[in-house]
PDB file of N, CA and C in Angstrom:
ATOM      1  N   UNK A   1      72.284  71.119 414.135  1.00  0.00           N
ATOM      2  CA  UNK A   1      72.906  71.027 412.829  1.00  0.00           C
ATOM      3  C   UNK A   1      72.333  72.080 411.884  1.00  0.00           C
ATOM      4  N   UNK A   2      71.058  71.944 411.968  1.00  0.00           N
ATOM      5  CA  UNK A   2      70.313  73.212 411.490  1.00  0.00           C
ATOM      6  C   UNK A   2      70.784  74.952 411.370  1.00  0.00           C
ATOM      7  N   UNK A   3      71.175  75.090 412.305  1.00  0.00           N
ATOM      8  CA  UNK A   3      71.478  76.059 413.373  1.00  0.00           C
ATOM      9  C   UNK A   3      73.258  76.310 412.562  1.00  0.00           C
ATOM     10  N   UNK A   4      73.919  75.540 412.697  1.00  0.00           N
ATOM     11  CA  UNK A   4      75.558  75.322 412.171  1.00  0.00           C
ATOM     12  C   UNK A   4      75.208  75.618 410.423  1.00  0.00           C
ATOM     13  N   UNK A   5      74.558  75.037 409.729  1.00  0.00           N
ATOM     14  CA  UNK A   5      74.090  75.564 408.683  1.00  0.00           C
ATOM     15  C   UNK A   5      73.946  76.836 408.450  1.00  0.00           C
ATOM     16  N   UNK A   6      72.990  77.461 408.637  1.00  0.00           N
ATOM     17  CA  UNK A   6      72.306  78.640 408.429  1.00  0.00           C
ATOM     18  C   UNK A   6      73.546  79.661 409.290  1.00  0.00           C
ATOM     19  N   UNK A   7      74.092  79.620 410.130  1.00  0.00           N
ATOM     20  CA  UNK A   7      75.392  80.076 410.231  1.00  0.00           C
ATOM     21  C   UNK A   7      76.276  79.947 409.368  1.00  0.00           C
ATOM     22  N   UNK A   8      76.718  79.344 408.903  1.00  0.00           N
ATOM     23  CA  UNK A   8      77.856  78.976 408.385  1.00  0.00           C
ATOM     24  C   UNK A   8      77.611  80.005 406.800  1.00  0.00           C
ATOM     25  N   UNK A   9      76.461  79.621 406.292  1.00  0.00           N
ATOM     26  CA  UNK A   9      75.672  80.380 405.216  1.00  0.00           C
ATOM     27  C   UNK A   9      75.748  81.617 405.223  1.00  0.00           C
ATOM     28  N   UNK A  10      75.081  82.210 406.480  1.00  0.00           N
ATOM     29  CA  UNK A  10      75.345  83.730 406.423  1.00  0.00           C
ATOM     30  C   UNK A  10      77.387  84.031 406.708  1.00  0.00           C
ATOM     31  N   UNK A  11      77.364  83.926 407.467  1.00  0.00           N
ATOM     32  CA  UNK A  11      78.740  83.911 407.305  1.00  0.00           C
ATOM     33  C   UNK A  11      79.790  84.020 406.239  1.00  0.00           C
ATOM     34  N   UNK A  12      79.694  82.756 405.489  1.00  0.00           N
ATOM     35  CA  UNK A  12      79.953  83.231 404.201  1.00  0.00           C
ATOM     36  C   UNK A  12      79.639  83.864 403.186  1.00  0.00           C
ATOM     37  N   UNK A  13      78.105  84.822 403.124  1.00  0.00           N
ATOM     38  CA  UNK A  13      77.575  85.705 402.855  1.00  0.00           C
ATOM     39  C   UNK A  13      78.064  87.458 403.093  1.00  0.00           C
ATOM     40  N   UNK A  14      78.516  87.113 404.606  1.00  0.00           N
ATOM     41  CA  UNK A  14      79.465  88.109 404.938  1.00  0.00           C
ATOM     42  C   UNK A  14      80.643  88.090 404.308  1.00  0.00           C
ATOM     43  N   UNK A  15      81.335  87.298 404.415  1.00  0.00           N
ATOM     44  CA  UNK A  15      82.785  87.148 404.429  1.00  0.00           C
ATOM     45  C   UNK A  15      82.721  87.314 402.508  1.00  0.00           C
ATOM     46  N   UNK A  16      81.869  87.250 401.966  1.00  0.00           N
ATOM     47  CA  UNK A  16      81.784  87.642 399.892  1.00  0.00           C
ATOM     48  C   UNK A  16      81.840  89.293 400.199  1.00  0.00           C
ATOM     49  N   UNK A  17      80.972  89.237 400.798  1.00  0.00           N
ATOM     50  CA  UNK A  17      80.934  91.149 400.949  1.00  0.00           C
ATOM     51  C   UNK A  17      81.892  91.662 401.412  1.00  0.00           C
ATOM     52  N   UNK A  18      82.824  91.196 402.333  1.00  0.00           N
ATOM     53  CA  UNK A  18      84.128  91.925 402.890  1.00  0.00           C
ATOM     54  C   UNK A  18      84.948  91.861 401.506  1.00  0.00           C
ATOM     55  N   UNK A  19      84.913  90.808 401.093  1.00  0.00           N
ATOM     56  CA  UNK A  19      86.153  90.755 400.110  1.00  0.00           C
ATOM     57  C   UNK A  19      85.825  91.584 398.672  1.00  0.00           C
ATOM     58  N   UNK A  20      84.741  91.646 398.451  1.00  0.00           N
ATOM     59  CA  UNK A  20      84.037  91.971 397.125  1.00  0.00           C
ATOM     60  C   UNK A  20      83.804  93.270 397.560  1.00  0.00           C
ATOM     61  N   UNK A  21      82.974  93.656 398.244  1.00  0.00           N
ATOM     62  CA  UNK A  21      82.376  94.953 398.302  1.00  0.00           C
ATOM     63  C   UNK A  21      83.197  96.216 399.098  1.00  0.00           C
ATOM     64  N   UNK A  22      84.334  96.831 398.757  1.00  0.00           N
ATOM     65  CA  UNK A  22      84.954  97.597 399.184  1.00  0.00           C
ATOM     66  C   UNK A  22      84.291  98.986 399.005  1.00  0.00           C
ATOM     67  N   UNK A  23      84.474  99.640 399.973  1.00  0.00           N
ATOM     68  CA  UNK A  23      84.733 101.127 399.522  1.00  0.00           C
ATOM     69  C   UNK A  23      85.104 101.762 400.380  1.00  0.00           C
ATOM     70  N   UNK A  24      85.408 103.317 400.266  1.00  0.00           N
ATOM     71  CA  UNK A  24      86.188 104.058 401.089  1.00  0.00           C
ATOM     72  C   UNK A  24      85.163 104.358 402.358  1.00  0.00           C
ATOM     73  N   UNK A  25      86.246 103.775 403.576  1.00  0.00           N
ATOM     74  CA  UNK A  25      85.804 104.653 404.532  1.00  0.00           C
ATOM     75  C   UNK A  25      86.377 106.155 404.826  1.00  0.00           C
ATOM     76  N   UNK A  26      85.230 107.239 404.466  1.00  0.00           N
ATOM     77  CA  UNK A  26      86.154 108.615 404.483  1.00  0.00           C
ATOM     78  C   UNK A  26      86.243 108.609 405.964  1.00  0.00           C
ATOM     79  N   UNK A  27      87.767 109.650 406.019  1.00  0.00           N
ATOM     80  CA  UNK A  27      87.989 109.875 407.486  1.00  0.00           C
ATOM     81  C   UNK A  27      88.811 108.696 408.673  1.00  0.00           C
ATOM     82  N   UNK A  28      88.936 107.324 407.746  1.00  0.00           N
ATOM     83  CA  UNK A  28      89.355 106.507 409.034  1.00  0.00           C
ATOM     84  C   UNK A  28      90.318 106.229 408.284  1.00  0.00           C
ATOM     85  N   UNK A  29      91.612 105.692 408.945  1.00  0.00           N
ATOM     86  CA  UNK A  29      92.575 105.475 408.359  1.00  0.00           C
ATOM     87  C   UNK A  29      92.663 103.775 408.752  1.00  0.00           C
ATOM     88  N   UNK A  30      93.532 102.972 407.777  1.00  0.00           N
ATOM     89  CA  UNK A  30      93.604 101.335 408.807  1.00  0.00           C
ATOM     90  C   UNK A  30      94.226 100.977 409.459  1.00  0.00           C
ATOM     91  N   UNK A  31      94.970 101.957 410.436  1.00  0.00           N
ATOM     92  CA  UNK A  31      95.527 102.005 411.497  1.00  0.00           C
ATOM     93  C   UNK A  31      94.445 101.914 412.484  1.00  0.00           C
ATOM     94  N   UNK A  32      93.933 102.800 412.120  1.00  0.00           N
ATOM     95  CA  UNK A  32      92.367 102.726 413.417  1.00  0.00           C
ATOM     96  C   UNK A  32      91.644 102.096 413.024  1.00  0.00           C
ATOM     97  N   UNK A  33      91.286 101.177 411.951  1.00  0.00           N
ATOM     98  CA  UNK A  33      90.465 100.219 411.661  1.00  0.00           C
ATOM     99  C   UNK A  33      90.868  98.963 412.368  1.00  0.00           C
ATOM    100  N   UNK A  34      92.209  98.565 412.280  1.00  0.00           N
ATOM    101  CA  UNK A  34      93.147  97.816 413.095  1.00  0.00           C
ATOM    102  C   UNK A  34      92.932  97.837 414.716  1.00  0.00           C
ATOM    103  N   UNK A  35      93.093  99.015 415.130  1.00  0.00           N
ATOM    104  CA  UNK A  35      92.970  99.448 416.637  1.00  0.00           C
ATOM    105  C   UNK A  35      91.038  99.068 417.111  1.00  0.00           C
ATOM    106  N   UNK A  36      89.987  99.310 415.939  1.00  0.00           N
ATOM    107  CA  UNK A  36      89.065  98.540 416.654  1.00  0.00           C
ATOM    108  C   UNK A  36      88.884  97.161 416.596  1.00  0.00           C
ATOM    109  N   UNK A  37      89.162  96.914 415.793  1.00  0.00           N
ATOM    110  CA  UNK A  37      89.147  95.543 415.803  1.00  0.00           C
ATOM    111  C   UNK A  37      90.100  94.781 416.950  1.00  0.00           C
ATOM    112  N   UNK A  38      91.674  95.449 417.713  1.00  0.00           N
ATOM    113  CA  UNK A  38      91.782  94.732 418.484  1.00  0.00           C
ATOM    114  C   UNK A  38      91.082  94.705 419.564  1.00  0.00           C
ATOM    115  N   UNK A  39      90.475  95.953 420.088  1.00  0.00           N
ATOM    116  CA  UNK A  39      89.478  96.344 421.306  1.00  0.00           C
ATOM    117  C   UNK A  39      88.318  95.251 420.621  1.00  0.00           C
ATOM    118  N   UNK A  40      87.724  95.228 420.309  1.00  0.00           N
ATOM    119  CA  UNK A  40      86.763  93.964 420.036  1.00  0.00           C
ATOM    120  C   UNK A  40      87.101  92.813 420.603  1.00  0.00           C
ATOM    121  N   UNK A  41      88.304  92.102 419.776  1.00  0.00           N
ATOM    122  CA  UNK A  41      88.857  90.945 420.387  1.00  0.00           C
ATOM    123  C   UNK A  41      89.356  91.426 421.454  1.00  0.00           C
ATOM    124  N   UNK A  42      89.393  92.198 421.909  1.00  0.00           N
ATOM    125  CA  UNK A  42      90.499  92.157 423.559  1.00  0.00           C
ATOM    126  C   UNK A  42      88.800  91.940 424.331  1.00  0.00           C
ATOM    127  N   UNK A  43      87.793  92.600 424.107  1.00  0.00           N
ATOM    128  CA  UNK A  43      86.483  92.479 424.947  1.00  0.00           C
ATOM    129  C   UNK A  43      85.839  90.963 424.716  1.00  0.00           C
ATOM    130  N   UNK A  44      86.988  89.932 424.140  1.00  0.00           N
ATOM    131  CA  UNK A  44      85.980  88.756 423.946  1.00  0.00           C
ATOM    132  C   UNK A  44      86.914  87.726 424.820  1.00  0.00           C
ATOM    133  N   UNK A  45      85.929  86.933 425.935  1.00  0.00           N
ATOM    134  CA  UNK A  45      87.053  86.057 426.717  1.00  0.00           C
ATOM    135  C   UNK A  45      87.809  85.257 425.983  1.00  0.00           C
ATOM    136  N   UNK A  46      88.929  84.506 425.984  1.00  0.00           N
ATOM    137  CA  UNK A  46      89.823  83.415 425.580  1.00  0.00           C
ATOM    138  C   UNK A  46      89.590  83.550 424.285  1.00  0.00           C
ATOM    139  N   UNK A  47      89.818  84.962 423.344  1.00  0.00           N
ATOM    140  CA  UNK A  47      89.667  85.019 422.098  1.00  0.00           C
ATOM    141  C   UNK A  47      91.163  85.538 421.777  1.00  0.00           C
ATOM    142  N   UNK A  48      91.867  84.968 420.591  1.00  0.00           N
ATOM    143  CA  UNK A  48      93.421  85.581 420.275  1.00  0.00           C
ATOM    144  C   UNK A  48      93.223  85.863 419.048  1.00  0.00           C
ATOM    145  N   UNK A  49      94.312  87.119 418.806  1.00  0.00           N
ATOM    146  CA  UNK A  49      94.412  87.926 417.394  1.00  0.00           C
ATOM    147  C   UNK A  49      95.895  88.190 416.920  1.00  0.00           C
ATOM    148  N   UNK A  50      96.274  87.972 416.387  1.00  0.00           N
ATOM    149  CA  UNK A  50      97.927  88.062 415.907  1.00  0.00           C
ATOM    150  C   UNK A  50      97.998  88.978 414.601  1.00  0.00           C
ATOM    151  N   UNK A  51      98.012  90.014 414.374  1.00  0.00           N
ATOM    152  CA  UNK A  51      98.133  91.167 413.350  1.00  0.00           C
ATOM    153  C   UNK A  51      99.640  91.352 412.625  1.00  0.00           C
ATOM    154  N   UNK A  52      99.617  90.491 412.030  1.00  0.00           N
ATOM    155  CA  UNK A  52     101.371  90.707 410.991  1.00  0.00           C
ATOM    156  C   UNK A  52     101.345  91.328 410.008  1.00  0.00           C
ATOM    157  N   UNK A  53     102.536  92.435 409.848  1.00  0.00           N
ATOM    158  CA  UNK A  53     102.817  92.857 408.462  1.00  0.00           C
ATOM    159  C   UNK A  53     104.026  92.157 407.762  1.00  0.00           C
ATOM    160  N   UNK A  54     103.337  91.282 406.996  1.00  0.00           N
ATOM    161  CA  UNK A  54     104.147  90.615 405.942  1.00  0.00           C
ATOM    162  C   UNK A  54     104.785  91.509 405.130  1.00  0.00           C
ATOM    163  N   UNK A  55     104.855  93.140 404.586  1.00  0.00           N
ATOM    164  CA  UNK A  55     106.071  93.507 403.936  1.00  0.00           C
ATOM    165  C   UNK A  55     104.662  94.114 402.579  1.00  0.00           C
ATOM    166  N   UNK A  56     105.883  94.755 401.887  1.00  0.00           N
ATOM    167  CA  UNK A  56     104.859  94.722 400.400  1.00  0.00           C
ATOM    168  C   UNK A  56     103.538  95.447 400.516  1.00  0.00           C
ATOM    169  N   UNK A  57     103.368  95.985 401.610  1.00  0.00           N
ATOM    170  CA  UNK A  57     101.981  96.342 401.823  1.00  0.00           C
ATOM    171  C   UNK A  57     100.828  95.774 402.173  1.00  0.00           C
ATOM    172  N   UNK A  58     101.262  94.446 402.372  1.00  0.00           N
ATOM    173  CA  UNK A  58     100.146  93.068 403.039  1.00  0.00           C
ATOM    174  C   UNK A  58     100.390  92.737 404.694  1.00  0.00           C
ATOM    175  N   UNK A  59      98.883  92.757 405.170  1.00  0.00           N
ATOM    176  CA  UNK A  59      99.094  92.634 406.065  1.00  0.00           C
ATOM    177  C   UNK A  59      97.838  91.495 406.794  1.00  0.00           C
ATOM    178  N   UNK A  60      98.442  90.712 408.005  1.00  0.00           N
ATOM    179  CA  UNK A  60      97.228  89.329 408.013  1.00  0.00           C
ATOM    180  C   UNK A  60      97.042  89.156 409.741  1.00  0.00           C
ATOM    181  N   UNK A  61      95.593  89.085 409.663  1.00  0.00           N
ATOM    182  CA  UNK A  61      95.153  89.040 410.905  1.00  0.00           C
ATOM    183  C   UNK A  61      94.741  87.575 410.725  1.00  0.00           C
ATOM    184  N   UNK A  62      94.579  87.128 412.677  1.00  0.00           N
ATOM    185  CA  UNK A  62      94.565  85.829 412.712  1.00  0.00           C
ATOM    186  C   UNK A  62      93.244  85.640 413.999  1.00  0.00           C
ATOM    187  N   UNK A  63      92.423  85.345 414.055  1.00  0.00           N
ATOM    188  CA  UNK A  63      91.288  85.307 415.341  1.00  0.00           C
ATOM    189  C   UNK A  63      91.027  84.310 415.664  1.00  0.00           C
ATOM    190  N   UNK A  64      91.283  83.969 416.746  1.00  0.00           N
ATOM    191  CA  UNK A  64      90.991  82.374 417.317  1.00  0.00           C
ATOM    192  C   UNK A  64      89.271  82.498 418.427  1.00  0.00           C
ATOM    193  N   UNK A  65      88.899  81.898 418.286  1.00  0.00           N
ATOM    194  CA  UNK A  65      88.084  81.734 419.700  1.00  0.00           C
ATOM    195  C   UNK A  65      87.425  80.301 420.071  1.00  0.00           C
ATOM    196  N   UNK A  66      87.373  80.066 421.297  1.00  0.00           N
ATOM    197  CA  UNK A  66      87.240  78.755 421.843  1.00  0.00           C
ATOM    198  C   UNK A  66      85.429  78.178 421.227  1.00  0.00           C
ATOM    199  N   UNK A  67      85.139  78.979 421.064  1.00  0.00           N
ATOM    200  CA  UNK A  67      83.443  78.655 420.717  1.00  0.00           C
ATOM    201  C   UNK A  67      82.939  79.677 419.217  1.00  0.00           C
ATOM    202  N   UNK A  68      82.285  79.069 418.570  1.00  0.00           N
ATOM    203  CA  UNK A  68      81.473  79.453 417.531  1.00  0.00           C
ATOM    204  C   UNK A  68      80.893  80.545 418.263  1.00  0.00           C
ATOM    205  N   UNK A  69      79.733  80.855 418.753  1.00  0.00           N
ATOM    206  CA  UNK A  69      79.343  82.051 419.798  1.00  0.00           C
ATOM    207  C   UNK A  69      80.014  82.770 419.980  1.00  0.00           C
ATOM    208  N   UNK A  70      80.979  82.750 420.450  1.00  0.00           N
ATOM    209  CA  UNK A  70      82.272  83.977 420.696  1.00  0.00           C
ATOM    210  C   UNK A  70      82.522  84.844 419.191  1.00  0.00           C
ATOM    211  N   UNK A  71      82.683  84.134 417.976  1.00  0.00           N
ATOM    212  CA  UNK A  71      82.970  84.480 416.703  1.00  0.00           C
ATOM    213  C   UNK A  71      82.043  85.270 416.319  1.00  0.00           C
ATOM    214  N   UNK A  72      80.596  84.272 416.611  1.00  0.00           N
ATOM    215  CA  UNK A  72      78.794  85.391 416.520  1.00  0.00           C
ATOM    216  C   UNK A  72      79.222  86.442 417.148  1.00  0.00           C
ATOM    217  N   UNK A  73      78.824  86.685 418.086  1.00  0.00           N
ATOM    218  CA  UNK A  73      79.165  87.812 418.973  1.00  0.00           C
ATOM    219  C   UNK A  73      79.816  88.967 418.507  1.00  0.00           C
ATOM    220  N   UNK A  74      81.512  88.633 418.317  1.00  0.00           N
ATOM    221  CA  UNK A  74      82.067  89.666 417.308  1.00  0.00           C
ATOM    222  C   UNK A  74      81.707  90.280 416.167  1.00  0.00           C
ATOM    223  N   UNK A  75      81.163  89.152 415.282  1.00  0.00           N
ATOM    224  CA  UNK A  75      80.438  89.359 413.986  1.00  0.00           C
ATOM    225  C   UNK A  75      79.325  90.435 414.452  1.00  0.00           C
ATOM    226  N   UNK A  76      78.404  90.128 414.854  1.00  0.00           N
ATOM    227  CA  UNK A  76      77.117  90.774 415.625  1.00  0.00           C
ATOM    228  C   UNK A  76      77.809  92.221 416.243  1.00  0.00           C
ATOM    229  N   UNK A  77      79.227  92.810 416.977  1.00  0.00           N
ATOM    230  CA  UNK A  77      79.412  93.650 417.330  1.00  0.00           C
ATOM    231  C   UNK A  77      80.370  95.076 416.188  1.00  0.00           C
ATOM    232  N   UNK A  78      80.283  94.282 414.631  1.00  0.00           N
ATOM    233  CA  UNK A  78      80.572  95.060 414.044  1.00  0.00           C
ATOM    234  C   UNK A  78      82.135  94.454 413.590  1.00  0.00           C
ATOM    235  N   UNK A  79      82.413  93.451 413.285  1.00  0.00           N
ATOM    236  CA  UNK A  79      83.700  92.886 412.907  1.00  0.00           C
ATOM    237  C   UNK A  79      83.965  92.642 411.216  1.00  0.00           C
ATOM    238  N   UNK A  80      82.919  92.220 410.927  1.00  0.00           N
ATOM    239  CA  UNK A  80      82.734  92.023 409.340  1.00  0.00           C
ATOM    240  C   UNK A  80      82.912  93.722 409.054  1.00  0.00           C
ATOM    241  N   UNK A  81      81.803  94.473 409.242  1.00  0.00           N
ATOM    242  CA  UNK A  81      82.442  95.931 409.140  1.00  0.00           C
ATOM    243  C   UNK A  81      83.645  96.930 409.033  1.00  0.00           C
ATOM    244  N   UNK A  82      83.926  96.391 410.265  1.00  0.00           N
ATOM    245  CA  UNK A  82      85.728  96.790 410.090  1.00  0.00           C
ATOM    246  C   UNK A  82      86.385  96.249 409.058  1.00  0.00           C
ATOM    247  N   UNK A  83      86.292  95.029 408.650  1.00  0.00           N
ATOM    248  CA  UNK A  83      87.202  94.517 408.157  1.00  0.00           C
ATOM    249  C   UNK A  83      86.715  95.158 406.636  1.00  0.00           C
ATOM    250  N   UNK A  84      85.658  95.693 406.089  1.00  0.00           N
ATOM    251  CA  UNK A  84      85.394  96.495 405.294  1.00  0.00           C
ATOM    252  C   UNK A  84      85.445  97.605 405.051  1.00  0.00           C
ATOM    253  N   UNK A  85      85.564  98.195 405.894  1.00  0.00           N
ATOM    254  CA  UNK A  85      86.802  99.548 405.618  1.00  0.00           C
ATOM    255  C   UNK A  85      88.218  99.335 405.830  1.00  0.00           C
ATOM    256  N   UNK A  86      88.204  98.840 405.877  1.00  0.00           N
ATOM    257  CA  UNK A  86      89.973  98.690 405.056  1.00  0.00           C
ATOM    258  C   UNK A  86      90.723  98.742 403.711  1.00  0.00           C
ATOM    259  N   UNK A  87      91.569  99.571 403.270  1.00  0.00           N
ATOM    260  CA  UNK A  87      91.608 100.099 401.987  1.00  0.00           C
ATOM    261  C   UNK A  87      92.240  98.441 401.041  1.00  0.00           C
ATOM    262  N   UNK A  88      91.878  98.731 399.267  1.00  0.00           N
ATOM    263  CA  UNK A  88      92.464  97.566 398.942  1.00  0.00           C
ATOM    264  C   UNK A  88      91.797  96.606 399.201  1.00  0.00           C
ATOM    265  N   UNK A  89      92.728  95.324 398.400  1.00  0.00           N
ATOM    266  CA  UNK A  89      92.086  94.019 398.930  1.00  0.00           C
ATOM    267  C   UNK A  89      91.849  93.612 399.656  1.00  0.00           C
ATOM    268  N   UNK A  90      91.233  92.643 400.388  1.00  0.00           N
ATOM    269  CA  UNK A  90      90.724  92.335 401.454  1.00  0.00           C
ATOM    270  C   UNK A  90      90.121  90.668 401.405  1.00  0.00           C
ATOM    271  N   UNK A  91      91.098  89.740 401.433  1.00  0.00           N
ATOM    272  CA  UNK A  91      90.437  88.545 401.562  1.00  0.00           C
ATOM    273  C   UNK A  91      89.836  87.768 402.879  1.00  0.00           C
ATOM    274  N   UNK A  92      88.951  87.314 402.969  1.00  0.00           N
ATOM    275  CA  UNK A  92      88.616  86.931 404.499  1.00  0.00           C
ATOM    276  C   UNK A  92      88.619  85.102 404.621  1.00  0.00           C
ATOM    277  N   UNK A  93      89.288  84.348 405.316  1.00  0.00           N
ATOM    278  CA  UNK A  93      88.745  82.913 405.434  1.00  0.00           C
ATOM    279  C   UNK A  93      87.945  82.342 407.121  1.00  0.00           C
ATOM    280  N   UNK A  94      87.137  81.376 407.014  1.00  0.00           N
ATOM    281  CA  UNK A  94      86.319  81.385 408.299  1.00  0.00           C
ATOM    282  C   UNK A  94      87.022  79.683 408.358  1.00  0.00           C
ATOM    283  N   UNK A  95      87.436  79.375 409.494  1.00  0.00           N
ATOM    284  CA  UNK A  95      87.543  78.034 409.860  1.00  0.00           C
ATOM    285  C   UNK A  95      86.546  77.531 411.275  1.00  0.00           C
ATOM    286  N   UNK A  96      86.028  76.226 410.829  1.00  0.00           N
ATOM    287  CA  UNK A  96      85.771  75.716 412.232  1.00  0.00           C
ATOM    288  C   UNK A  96      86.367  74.552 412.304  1.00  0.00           C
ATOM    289  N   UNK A  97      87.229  74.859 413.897  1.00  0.00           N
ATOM    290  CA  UNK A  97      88.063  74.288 414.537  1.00  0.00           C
ATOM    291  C   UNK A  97      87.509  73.107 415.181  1.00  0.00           C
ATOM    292  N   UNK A  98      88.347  71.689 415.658  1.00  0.00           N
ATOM    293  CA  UNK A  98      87.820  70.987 416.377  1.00  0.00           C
ATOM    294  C   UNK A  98      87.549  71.260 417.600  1.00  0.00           C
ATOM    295  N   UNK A  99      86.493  70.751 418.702  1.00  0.00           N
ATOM    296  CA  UNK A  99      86.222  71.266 419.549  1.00  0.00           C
ATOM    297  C   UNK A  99      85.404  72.118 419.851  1.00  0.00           C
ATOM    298  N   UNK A 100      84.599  72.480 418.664  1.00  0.00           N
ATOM    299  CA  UNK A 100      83.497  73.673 418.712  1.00  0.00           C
ATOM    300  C   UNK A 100      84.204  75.243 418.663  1.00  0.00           C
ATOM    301  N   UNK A 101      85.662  75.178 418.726  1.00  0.00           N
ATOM    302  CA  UNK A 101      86.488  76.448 418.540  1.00  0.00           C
ATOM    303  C   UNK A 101      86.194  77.091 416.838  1.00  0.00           C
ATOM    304  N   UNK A 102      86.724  77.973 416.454  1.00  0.00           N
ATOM    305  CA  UNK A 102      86.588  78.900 415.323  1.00  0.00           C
ATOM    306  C   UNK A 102      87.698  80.052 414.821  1.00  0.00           C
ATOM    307  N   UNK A 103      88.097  80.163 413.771  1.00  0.00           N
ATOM    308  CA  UNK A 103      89.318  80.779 413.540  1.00  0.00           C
ATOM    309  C   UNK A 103      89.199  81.849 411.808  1.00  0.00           C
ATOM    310  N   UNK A 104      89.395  83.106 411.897  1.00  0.00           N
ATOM    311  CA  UNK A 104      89.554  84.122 410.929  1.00  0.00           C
ATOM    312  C   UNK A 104      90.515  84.474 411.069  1.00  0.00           C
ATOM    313  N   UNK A 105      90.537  84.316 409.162  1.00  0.00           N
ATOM    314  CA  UNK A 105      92.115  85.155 408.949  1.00  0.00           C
ATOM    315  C   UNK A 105      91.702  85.837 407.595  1.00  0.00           C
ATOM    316  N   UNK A 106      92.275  87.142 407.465  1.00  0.00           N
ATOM    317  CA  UNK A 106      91.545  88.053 406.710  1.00  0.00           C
ATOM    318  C   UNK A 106      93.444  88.691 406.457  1.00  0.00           C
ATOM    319  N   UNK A 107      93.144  88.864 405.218  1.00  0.00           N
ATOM    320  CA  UNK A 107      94.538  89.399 404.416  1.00  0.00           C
ATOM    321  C   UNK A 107      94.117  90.648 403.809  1.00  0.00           C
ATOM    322  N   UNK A 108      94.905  91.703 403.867  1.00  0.00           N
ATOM    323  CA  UNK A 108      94.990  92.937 403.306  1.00  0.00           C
ATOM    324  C   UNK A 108      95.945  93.292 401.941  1.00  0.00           C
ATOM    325  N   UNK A 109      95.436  93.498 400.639  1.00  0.00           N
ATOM    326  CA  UNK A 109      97.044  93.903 400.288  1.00  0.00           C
ATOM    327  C   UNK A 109      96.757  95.391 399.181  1.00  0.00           C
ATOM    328  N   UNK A 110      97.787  96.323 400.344  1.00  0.00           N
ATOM    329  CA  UNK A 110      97.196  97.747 399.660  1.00  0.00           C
ATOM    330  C   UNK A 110      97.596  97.691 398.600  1.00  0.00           C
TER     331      UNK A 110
END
């Protein structure tokens, strides 16, 4: 429980800084910010990502994974990052799922 805490904490520590702390990544565009982030999730087992452009210039990613760990992992391989170079707003939400599963959805709106 300890452990689910102090996760959950940093986490949302991250997820203030994605949304709050923008700035330009020179040189990358979020097309390729997009493209690592799916290679991330494609390198994580039984992990799903659904990338929609809602229109208007908003656009919403969706990350499922069967275990909390799986979510670490990503986080730990540079995921919060990406999602900070991305131009514009940038809202991020963290769910934990029943079952010990876990779910991000992070909204863009240029």
């Amino acid at each position: 429980m300890r452990r689910l805490v102090t996760v959950t904490g940093l986490v949302c520590l991250m997820a203030f800084g994605v949304a709050y702390g923008h700035h330009a990544a020179e040189g990358i565009v979020d097309a390729e910010v997009w493209e690592m982030i799916d290679a991330l999730v494609a390198d994580t087992p039984h992990a799903t990502m659904t990338l929609d452009d809602l229109g208007g210039g908003m656009m919403e990613l969706t990350i499922q994974t069967p275990t909390v760990r799986s979510m670490e992992n990503m986080i730990d391989d540079g995921l919060l990052t990406y999602l900070a170079m991305l131009d514009g707003e940038v809202t991020l939400r963290i769910e934990f799922l029943p079952r010990g599963g876990m779910a991000m959805d992070a909204q863009q709106q240029r």
